[in-house]
Protein backbone atom coordinates (compact mmCIF):
# COMPACT_ATOMS: atom_id res chain seq x y z
CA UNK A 1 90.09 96.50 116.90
CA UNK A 2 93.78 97.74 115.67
CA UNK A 3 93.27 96.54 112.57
CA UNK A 4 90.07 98.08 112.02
CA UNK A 5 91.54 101.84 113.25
CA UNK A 6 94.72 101.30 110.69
CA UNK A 7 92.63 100.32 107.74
CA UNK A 8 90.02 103.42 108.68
CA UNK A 9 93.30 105.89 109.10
CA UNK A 10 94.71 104.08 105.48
CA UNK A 11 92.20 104.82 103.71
CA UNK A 12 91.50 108.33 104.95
CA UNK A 13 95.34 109.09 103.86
CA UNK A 14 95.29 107.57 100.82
CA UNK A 15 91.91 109.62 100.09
CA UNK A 16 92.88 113.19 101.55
CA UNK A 17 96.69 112.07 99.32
CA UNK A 18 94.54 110.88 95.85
CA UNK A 19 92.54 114.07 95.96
CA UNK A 20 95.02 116.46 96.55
CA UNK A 21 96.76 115.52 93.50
CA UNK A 22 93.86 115.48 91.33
CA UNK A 23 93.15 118.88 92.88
CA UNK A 24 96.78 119.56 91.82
CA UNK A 25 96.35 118.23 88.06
CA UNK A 26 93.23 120.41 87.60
CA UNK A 27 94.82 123.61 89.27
CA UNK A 28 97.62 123.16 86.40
CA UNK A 29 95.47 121.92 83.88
CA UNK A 30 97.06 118.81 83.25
CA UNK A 31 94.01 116.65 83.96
CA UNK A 32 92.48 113.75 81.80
CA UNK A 33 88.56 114.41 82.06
CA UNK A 34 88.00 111.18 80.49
CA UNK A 35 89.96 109.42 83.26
CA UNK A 36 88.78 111.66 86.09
CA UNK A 37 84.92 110.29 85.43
CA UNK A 38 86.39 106.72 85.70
CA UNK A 39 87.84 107.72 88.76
CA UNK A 40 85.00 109.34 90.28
CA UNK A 41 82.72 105.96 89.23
CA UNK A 42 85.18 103.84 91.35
CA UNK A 43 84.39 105.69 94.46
CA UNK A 44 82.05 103.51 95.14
CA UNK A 45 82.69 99.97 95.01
CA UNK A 46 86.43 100.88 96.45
CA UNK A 47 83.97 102.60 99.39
CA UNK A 48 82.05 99.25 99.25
CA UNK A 49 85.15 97.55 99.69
CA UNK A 50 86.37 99.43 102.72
CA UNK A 51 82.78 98.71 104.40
CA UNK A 52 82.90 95.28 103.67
CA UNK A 53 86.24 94.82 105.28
CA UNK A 54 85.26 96.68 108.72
CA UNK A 55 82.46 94.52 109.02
CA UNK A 56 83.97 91.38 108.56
CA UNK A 57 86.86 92.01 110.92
CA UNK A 58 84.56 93.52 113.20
CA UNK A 59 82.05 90.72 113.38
CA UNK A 60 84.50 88.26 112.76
CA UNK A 61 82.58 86.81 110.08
CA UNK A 62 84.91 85.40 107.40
CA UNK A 63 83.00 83.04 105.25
CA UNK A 64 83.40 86.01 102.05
CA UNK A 65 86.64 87.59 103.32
CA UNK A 66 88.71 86.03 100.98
CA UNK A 67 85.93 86.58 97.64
CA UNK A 68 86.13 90.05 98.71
CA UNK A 69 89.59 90.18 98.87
CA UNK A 70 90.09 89.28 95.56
CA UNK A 71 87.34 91.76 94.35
CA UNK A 72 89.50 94.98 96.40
CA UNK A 73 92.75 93.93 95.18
CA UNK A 74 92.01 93.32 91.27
CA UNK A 75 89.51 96.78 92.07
CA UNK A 76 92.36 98.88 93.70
CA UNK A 77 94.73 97.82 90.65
CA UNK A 78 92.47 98.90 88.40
CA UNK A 79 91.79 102.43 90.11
CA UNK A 80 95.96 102.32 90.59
CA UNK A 81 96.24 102.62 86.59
CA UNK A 82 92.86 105.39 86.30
CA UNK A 83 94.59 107.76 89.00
CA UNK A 84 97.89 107.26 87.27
CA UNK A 85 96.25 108.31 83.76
CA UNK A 86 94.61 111.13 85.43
CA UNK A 87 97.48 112.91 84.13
CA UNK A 88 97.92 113.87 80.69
CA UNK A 89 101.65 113.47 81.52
CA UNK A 90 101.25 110.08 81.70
CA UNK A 91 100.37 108.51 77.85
CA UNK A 92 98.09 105.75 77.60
CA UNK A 93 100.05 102.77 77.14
CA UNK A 94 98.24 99.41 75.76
CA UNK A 95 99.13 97.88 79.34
CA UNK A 96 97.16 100.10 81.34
CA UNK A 97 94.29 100.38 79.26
CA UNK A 98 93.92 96.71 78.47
CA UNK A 99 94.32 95.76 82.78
CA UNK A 100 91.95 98.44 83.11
CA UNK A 101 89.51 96.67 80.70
CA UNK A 102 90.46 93.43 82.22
CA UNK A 103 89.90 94.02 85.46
CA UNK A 104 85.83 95.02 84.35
CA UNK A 105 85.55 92.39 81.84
CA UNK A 106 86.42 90.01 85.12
CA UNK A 107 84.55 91.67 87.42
CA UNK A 108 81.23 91.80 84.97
CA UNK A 109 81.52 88.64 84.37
CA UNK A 110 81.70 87.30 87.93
CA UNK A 111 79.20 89.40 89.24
CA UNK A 112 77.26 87.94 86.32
CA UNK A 113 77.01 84.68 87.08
CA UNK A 114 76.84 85.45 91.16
CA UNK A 115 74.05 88.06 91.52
CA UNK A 116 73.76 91.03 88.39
CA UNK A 117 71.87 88.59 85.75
CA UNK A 118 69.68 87.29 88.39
CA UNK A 119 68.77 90.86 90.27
CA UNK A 120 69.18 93.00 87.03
CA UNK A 121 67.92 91.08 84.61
CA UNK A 122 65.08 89.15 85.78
CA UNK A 123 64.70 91.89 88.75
CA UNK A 124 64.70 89.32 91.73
CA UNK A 125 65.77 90.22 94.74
CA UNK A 126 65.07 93.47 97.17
CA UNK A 127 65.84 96.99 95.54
CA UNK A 128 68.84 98.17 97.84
CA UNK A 129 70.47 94.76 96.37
CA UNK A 130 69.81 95.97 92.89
CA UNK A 131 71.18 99.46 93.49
CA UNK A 132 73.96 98.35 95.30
CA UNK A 133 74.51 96.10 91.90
CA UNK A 134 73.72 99.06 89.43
CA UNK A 135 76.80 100.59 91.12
CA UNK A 136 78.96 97.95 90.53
CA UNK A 137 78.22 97.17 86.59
CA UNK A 138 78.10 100.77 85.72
CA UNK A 139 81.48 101.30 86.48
CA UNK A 140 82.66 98.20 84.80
CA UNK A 141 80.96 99.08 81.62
CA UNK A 142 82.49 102.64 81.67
CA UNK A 143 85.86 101.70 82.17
CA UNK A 144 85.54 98.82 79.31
CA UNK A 145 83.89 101.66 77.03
CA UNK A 146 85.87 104.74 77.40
CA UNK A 147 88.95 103.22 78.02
CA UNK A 148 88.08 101.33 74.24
CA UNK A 149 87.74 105.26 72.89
CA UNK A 150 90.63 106.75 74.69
CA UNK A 151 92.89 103.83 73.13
CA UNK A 152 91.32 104.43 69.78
CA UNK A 153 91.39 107.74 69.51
CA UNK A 154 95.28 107.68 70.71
CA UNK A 155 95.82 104.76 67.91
CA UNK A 156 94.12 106.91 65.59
CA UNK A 157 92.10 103.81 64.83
CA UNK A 158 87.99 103.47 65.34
CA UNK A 159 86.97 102.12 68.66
CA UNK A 160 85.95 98.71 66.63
CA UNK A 161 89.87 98.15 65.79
CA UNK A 162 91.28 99.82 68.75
CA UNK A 163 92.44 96.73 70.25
CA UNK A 164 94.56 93.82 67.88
CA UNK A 165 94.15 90.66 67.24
CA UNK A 166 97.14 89.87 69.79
CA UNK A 167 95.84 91.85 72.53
CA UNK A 168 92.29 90.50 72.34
CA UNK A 169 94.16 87.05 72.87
CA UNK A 170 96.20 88.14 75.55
CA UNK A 171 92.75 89.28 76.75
CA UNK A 172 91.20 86.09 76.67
CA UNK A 173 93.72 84.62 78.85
CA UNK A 174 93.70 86.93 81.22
CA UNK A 175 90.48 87.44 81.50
CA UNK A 176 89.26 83.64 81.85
CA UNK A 177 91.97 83.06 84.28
CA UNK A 178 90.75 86.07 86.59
CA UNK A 179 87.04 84.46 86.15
CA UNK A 180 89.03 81.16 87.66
CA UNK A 181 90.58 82.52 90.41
CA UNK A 182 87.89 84.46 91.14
CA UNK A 183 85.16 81.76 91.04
CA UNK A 184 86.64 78.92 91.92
CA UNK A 185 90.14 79.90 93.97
CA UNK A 186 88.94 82.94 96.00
CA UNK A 187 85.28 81.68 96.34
C-alpha cells in the first residue's frame, strides 16, 4: 500500500513541478508551441501509465508489469526530451529529436502488431479498447511528424531530407532493437 501512496504523491509533484514551469516559459514567452502540443498529447498514455501501475500493485496482478514497464520508461524518456524542448532556450539537437521519433516509431510499431492493426484497422474489439488505442497512436504519429518539421525547418532542409542517410541508419538500429526488447525481452 506504501508503494502505491509514493508513486500517487510522485507523480502529483512531478505534475504540479512540470506545469509550473511551462506556466513559467509562457509567462516569459519563451515557449515552443510546437513542443507544448506534443506535450499536452502525452498526457495521456503517461496518465495511462500511472493507472496501470496502481492497479497492478494493488491487485497484485503482475503477468504485464514488466511490458508496461518498458512502455512508461521508453514513454517518460520521450516526454523527458518534449518538456526539455519546451523551451526555446533549449535548440533542437538531432539527439533529442531523433529519440523522440524513436521512441514512437517503437511504440507504433509494437502496439501494431499487439492490438492497433487488429482494433483500428479491421475495427475488432469493443469501442473503449479502440479509444483507449486512438490515444495511444495519435500521439506517436504527432511526435514522429512534427518533430520531422521542427528538425527540418531548423536544418533549413524540407521535411523529406530532414533526417540523413546516417541518422536513418542509426534509426534502424535503434528502432528494431526497441521492437526486440519490447516484444520479446519485456513481453
Amino acid at each position: 500500500m506504501l508503494v502505491i501512496w509514493l508513486l500517487t504523491l510522485g507523480c502529483i509533484l512531478l505534475s504540479y513541478e512540470t506545469f509550473k514551469r511551462l506556466f513559467d516559459l509562457y509567462s516569459s514567452g519563451r515557449l515552443r508551441w510546437s513542443m507544448l502540443a506534443l506535450f499536452v498529447s502525452d498526457i495521456y498514455p503517461n496518465y495511462y501509465s500511472f493507472w496501470m501501475f496502481f492497479n497492478y500493485i494493488n491487485d497484485g496482478y503482475y503477468k504485464q508489469f514488466y511490458h508496461q514497464l518498458f512502455f512508461t520508461l521508453t514513454e517518460l524518456f520521450s516526454t523527458w526530451n518534449v518538456f526539455c524542448l519546451c523551451s526555446k532556450d533549449i535548440s533542437l539537437d538531432s539527439r533529442s529529436a531523433l529519440s523522440i521519433i524513436c521512441v514512437s516509431a517503437i511504440h507504433f510499431l509494437l502496439g501494431g502488431v499487439d492490438q492497433f492493426f487488429e482494433q483500428l484497422v479491421l475495427w475488432r474489439d469493443q469501442p473503449f479498447q479502440r479509444f483507449r488505442n486512438l490515444g495511444f497512436v495519435l500521439p506517436d504519429v504527432l511526435h514522429i511528424v512534427i518533430t520531422v518539421q521542427l528538425l527540418a525547418k531548423g536544418r533549413g532542409t524540407p521535411w523529406t531530407r530532414a533526417i540523413t542517410r546516417t541518422e536513418y541508419k542509426n534509426m534502424a538500429w535503434i528502432v528494431s532493437l526497441g521492437f526486440m526488447l519490447g516484444k520479446f525481452v519485456f513481453n
